[in-house]
Protein backbone atom coordinates (compact mmCIF):
# COMPACT_ATOMS: atom_id res chain seq x y z
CA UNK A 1 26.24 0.22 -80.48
CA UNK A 2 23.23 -1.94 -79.48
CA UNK A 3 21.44 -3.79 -82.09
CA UNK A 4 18.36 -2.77 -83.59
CA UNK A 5 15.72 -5.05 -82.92
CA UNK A 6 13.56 -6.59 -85.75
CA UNK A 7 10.23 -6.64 -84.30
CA UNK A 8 10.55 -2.47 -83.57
CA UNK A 9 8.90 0.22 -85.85
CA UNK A 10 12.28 1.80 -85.96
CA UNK A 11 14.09 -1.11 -87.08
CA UNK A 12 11.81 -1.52 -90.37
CA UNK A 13 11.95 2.48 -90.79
CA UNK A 14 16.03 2.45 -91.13
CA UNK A 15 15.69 -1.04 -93.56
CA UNK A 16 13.42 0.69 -95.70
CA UNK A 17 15.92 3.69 -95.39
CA UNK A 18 18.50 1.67 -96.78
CA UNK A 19 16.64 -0.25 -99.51
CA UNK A 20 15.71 3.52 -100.40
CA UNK A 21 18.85 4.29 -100.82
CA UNK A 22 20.42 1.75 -102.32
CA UNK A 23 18.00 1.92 -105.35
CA UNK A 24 19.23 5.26 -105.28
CA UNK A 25 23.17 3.86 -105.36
CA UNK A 26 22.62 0.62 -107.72
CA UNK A 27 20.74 2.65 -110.60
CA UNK A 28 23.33 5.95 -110.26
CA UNK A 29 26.37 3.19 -110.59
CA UNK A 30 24.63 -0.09 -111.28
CA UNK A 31 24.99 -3.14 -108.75
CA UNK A 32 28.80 -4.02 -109.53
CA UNK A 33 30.08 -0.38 -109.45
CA UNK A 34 28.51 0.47 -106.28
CA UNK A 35 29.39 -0.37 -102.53
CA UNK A 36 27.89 -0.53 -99.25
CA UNK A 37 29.54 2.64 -98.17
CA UNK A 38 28.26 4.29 -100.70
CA UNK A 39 24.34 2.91 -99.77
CA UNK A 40 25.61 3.88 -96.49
CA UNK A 41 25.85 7.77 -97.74
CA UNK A 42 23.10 8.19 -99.50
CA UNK A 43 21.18 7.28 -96.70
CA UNK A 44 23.02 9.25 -93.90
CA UNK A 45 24.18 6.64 -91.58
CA UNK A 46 27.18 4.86 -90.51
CA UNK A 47 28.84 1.59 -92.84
CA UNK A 48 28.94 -0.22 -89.67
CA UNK A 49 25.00 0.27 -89.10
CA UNK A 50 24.28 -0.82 -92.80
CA UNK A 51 25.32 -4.59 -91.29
CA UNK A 52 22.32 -4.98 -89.02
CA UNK A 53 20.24 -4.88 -91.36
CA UNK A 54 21.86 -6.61 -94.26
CA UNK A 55 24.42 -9.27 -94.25
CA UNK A 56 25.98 -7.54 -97.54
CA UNK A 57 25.54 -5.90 -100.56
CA UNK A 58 23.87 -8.87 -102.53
CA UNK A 59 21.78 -9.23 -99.82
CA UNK A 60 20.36 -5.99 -100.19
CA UNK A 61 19.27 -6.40 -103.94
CA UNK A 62 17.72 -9.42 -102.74
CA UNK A 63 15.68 -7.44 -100.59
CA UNK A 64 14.90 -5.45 -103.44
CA UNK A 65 13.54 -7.78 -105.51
CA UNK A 66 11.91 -10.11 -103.82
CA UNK A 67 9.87 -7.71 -101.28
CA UNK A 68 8.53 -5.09 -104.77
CA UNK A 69 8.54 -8.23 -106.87
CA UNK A 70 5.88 -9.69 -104.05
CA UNK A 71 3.56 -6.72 -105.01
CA UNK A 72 3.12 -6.98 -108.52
CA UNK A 73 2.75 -11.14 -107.57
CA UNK A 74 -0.36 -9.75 -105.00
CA UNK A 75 -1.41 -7.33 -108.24
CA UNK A 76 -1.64 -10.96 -110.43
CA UNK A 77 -3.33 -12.64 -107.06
CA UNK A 78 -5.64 -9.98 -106.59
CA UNK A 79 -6.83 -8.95 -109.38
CA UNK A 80 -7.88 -12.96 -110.11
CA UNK A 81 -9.28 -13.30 -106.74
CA UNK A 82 -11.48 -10.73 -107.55
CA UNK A 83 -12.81 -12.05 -110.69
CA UNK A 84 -13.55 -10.08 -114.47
CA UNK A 85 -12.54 -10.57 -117.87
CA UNK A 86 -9.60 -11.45 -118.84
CA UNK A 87 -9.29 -7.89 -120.67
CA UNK A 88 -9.62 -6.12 -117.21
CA UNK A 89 -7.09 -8.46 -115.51
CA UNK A 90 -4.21 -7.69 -118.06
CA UNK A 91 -5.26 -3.79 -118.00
CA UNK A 92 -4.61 -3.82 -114.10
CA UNK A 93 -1.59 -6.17 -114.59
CA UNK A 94 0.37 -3.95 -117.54
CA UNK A 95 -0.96 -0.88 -115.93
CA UNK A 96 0.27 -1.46 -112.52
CA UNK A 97 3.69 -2.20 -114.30
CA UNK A 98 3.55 0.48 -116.10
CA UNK A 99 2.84 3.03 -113.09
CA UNK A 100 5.76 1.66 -111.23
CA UNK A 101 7.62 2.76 -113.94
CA UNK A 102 5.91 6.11 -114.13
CA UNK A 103 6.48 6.37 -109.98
CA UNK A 104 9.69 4.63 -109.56
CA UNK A 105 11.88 4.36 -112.16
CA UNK A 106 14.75 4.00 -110.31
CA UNK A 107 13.72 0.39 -108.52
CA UNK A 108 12.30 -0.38 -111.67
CA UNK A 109 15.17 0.20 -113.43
CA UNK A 110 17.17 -2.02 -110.62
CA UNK A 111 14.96 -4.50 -110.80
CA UNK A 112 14.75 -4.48 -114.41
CA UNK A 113 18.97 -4.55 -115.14
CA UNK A 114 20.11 -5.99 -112.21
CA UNK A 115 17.94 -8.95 -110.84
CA UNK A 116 15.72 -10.03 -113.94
CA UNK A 117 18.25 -9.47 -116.45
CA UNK A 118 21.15 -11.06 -114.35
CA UNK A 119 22.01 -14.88 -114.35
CA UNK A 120 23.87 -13.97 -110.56
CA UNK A 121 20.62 -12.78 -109.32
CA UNK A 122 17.85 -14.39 -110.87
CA UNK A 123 18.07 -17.96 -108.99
CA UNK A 124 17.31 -19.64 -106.05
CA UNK A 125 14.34 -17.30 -103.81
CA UNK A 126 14.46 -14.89 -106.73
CA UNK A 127 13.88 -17.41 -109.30
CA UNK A 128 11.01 -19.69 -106.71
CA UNK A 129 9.45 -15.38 -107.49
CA UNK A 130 9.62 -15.22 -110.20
CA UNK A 131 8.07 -18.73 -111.21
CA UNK A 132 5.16 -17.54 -108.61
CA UNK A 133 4.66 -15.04 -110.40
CA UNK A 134 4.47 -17.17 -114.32
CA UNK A 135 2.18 -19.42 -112.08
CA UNK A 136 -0.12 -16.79 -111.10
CA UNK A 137 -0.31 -15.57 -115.01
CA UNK A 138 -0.91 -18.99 -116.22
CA UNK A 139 -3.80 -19.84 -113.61
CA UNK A 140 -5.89 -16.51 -115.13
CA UNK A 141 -5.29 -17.83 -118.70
CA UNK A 142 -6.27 -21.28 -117.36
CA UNK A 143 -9.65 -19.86 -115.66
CA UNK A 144 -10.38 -17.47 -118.44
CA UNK A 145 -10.02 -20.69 -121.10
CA UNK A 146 -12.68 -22.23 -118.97
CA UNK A 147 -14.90 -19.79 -119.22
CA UNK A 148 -14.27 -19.44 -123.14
CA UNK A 149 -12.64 -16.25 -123.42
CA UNK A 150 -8.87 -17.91 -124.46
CA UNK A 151 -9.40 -20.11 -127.76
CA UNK A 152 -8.99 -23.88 -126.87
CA UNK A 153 -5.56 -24.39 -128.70
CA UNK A 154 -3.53 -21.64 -126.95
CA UNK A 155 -1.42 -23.16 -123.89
CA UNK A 156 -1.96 -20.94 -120.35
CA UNK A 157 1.99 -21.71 -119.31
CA UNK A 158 3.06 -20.07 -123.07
CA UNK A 159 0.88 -17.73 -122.77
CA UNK A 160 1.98 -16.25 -119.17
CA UNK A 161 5.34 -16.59 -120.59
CA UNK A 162 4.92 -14.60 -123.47
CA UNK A 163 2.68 -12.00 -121.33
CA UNK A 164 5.83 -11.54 -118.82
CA UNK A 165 8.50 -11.18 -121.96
CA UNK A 166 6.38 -8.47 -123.42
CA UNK A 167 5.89 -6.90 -119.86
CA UNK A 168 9.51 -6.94 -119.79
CA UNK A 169 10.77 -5.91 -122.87
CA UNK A 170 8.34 -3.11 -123.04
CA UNK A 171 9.97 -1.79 -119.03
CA UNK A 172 13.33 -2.44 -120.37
CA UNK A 173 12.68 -0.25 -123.46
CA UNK A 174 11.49 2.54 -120.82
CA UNK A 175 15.09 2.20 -118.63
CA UNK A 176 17.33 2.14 -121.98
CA UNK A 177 15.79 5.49 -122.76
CA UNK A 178 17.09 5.51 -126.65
CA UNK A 179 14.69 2.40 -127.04
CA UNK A 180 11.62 4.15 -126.02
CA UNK A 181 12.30 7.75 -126.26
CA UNK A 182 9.85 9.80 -126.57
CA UNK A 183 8.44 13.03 -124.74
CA UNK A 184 4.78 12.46 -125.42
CA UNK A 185 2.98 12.09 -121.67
CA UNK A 186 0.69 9.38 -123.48
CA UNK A 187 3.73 6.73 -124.14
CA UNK A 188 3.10 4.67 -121.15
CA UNK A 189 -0.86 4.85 -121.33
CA UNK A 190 -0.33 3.71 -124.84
CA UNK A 191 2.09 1.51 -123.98
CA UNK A 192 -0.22 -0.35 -121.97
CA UNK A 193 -2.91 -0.69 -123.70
CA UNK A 194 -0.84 -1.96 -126.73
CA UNK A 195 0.48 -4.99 -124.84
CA UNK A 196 -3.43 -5.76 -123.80
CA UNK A 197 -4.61 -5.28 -126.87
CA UNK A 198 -1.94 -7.63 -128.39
CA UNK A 199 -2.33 -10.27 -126.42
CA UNK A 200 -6.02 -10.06 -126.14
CA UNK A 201 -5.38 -10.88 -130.62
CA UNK A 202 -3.04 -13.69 -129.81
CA UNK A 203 -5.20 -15.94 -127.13
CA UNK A 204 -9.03 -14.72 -127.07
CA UNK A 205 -11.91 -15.84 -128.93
CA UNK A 206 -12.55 -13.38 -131.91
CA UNK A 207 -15.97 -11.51 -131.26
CA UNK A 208 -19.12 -12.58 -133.20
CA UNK A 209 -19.46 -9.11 -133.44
């Protein structure tokens, strides 16, 4: 069988294929209870062809993570570029986060249990993403201190921290359904707006007003 090559259309099609599938796979039977011929089923094609795309299985969840974990890193680099309060930057942050969940819970769920939560997974280019991504947060608590919107005391690096670890618990509550289960379509919405709102009370200057 000839090799796909990497530059074609057709070659990123089948990748994405697989990484489709294989969120599929890992959050039906998690990462340890799952295979490559099973990613190989799910998305129709041959165990042999799964190998010229990936070298193996943990190679795969690498993929994973690091290319979804890239968007919510352009979100964060975006959404600072672009400039606002720091009240509409962690509205578009905790609501994009919260969408993915409401889109994809299945790679968030992945990405969530498998990657963030794993000592395995989350090191070398998973943990250099994850730091880009605490060093994006701390650079718009940094800039908004400037500007006089985060009180002089709090620390941008604890405060990124803490902004992530509610971001997290709050999507891990969503996968581990009996943590956050509810059926009211406002959850997430609310959700959202509750981690703003609490960190907005933690870091900003209280209004005048």
């Amino acid at each position: 069988m000839a090799k796909a090559k990497k530059d074609s259309a057709s070659y990123e099609d089948r990748r994405r294929q697989l990484l489709r599938a294989a969120t599929v796979v890992f959050a039906r039977g998690g990462y340890l209870g799952s295979r490559v011929g099973d990613i190989a089923r799910e998305a129709g094609l041959s165990y042999g062809l799964v190998y010229h795309y990936f070298e193996n299985k943990e190679a795969i969840l690498n993929a994973l993570f690091q290319e979804n974990w890239g968007l919510v890193l352009k979100v964060v680099t975006d959404v600072h570029a672009q400039g606002g309060t720091l009240r509409h930057k962690l509205e578009v942050i905790a609501g994009f986060l919260v969408e993915a969940w409401r889109q994809q819970p299945d790679l968030v769920e992945v990405v969530m249990l498998e990657v963030v939560r794993s000592p395995k997974f989350l090191e070398k280019a998973n943990l250099a993403a994850f730091l880009e991504l605490l060093a994006g947060l701390e650079a718009i608590f940094a800039h908004h201190k400037t500007t006089g919107e985060v009180r002089d005391d709090v620390d941008p690096k604890l405060a990124a921290i803490l902004l992530l670890g509610q971001l997290e618990v709050l999507l891990t509550g969503f996968v581990a359904r009996q943590f956050l289960n509810s059926d009211d379509p406002t959850l997430l919405d609310r959700s959202r707006d509750a981690v703003v709102s609490v960190m907005l009370g933690g870091v900003a200057v209280p209004s005048s007003t």
